[in-house]
N, C-alpha and C. Protein backbone atom coordinates (compact mmCIF):
# COMPACT_ATOMS: atom_id res chain seq x y z
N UNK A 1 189.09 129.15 127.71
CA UNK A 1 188.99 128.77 126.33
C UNK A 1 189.92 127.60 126.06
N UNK A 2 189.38 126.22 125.39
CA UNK A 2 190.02 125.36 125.00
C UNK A 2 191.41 125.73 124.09
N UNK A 3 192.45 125.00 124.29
CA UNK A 3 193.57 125.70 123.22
C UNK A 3 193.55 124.41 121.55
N UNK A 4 193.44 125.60 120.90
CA UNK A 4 193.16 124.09 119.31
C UNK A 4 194.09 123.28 119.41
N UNK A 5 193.86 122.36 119.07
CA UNK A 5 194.26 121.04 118.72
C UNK A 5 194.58 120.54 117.23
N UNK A 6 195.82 120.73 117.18
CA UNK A 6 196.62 120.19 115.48
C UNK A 6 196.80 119.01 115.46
N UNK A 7 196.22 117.86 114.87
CA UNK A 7 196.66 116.67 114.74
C UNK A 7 197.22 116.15 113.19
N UNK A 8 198.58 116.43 113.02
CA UNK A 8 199.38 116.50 112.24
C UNK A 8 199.33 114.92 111.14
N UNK A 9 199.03 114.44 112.70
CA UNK A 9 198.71 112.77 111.71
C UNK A 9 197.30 112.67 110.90
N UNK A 10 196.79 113.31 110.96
CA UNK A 10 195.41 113.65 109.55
C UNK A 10 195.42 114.42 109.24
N UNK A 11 194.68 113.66 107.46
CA UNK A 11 194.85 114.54 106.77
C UNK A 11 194.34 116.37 107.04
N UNK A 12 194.96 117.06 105.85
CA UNK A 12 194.52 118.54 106.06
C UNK A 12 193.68 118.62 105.74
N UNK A 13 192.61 119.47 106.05
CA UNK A 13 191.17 119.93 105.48
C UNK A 13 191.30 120.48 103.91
N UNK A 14 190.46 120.20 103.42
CA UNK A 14 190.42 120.61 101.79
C UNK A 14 189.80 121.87 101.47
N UNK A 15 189.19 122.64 102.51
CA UNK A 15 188.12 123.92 102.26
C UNK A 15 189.26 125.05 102.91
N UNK A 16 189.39 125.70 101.74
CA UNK A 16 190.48 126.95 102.43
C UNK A 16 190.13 127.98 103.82
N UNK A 17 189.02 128.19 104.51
CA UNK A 17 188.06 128.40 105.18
C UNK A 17 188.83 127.80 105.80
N UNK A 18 188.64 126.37 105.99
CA UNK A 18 189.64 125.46 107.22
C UNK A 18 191.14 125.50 107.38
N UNK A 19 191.60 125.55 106.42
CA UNK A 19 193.25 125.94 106.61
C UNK A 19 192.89 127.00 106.78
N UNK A 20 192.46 128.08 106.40
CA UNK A 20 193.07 129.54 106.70
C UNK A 20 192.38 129.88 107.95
N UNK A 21 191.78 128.99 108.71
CA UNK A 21 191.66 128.92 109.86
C UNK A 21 192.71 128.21 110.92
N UNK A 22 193.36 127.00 110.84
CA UNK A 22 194.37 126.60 111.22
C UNK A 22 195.54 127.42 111.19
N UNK A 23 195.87 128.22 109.78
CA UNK A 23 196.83 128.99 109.90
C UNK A 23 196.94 129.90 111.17
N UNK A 24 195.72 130.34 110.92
CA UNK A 24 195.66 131.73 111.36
C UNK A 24 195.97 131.20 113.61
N UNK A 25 195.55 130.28 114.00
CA UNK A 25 195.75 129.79 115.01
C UNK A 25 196.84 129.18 115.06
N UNK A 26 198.09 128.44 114.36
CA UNK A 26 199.30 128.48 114.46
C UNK A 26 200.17 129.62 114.31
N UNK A 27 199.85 130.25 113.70
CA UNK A 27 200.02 131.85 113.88
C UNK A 27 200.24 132.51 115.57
N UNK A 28 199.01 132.39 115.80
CA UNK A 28 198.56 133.02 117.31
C UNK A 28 199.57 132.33 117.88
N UNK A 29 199.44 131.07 118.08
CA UNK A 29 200.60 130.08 119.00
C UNK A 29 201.85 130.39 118.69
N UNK A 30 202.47 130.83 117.57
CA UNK A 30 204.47 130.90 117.49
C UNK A 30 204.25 131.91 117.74
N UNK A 31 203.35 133.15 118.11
CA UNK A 31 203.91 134.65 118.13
C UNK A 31 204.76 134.96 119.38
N UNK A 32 204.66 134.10 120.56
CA UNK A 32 205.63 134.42 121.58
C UNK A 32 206.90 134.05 121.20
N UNK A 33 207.27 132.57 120.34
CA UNK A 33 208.54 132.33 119.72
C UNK A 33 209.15 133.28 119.81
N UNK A 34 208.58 134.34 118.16
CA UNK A 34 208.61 134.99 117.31
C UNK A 34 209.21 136.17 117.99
N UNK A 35 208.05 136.73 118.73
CA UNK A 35 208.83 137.42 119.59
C UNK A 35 210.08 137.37 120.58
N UNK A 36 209.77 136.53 120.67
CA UNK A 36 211.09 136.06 121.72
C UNK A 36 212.49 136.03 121.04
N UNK A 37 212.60 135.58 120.07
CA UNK A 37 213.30 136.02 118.84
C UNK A 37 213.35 137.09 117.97
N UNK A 38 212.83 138.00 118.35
CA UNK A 38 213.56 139.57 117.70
C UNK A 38 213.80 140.18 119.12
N UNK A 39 213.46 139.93 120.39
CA UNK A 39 213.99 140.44 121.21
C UNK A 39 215.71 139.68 121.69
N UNK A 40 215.81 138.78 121.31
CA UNK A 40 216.99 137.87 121.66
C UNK A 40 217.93 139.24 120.97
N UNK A 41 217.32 138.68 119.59
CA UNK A 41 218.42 139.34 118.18
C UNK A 41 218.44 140.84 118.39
N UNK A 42 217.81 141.63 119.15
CA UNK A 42 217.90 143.00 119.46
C UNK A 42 218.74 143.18 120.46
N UNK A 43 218.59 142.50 121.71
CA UNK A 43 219.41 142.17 122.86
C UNK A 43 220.95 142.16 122.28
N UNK A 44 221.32 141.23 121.32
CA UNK A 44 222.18 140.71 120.67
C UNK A 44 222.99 141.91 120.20
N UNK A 45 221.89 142.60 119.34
CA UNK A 45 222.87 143.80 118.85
C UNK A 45 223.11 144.93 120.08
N UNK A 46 222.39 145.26 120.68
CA UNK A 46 222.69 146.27 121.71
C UNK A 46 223.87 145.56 122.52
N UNK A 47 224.32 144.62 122.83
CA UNK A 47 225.20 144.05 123.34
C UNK A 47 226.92 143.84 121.91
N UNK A 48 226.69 144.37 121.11
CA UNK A 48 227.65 144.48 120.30
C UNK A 48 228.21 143.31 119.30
N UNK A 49 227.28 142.40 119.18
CA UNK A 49 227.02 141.66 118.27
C UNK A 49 226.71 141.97 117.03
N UNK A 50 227.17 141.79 116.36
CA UNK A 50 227.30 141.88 114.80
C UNK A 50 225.97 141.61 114.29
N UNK A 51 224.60 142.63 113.36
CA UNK A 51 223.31 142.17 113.38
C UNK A 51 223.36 140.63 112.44
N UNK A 52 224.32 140.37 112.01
CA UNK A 52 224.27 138.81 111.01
C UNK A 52 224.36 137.83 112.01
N UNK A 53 225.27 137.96 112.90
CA UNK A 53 225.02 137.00 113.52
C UNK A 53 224.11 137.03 115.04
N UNK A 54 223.71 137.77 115.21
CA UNK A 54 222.86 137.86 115.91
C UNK A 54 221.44 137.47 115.50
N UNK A 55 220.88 137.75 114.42
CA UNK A 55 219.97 137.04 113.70
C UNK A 55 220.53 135.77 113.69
N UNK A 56 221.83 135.15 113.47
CA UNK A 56 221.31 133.61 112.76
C UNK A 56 221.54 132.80 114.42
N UNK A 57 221.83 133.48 115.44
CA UNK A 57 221.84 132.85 116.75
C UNK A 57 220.24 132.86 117.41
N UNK A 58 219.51 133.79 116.43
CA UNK A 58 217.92 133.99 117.26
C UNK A 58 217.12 133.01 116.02
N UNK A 59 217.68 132.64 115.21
CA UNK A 59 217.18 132.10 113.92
C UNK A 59 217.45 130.38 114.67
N UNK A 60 218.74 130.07 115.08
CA UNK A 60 219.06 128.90 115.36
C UNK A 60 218.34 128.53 116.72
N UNK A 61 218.38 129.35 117.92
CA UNK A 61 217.25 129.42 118.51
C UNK A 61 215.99 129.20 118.20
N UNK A 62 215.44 129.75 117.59
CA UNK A 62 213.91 129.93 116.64
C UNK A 62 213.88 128.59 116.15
N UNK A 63 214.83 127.69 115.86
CA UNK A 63 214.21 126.61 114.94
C UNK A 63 214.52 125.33 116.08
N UNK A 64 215.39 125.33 116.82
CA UNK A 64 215.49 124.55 118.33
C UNK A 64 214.28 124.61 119.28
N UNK A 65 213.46 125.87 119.13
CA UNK A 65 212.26 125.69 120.08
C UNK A 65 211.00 125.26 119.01
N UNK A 66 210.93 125.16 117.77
CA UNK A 66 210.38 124.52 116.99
C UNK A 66 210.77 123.14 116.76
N UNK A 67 211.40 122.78 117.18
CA UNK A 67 211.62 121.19 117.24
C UNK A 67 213.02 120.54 116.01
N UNK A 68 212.99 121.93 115.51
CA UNK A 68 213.94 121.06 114.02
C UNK A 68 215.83 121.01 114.14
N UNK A 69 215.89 121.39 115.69
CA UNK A 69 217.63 121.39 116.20
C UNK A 69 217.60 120.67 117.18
N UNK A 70 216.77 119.52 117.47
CA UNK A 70 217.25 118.49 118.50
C UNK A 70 217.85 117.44 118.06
């Protein structure tokens, strides 16, 4: 199966049908993130980390593999 294709540089579709189709496939794509990040932050606490900061180290993570901490 082809994997979708987001091209960020055009415009968004105007028929909610089409976004809530895009959503729903950027969705599918961050769920390993996502996951990967409540297992960090679980890891985190079983290892005796404080759950605040253990969230904002899987949070700061989380937004570094999204592109917005380089």
């Amino acid at each position: 199966m082809d994997e979708p294709r987001l091209d960020i540089a055009c415009p968004m579709p105007t028929g909610s049908a089409e976004v809530a189709e895009i959503l729903l496939q950027i969705r599918e794509q961050m769920a390993p993130l996502f996951d990967a990040a409540d297992g960090m932050r679980r890891d985190l606490e079983a290892r005796g980390w404080s759950p605040s900061v253990a969230e904002a180290l899987a949070a700061q993570w989380l937004s570094r593999c999204m592109g917005g901490g380089r």
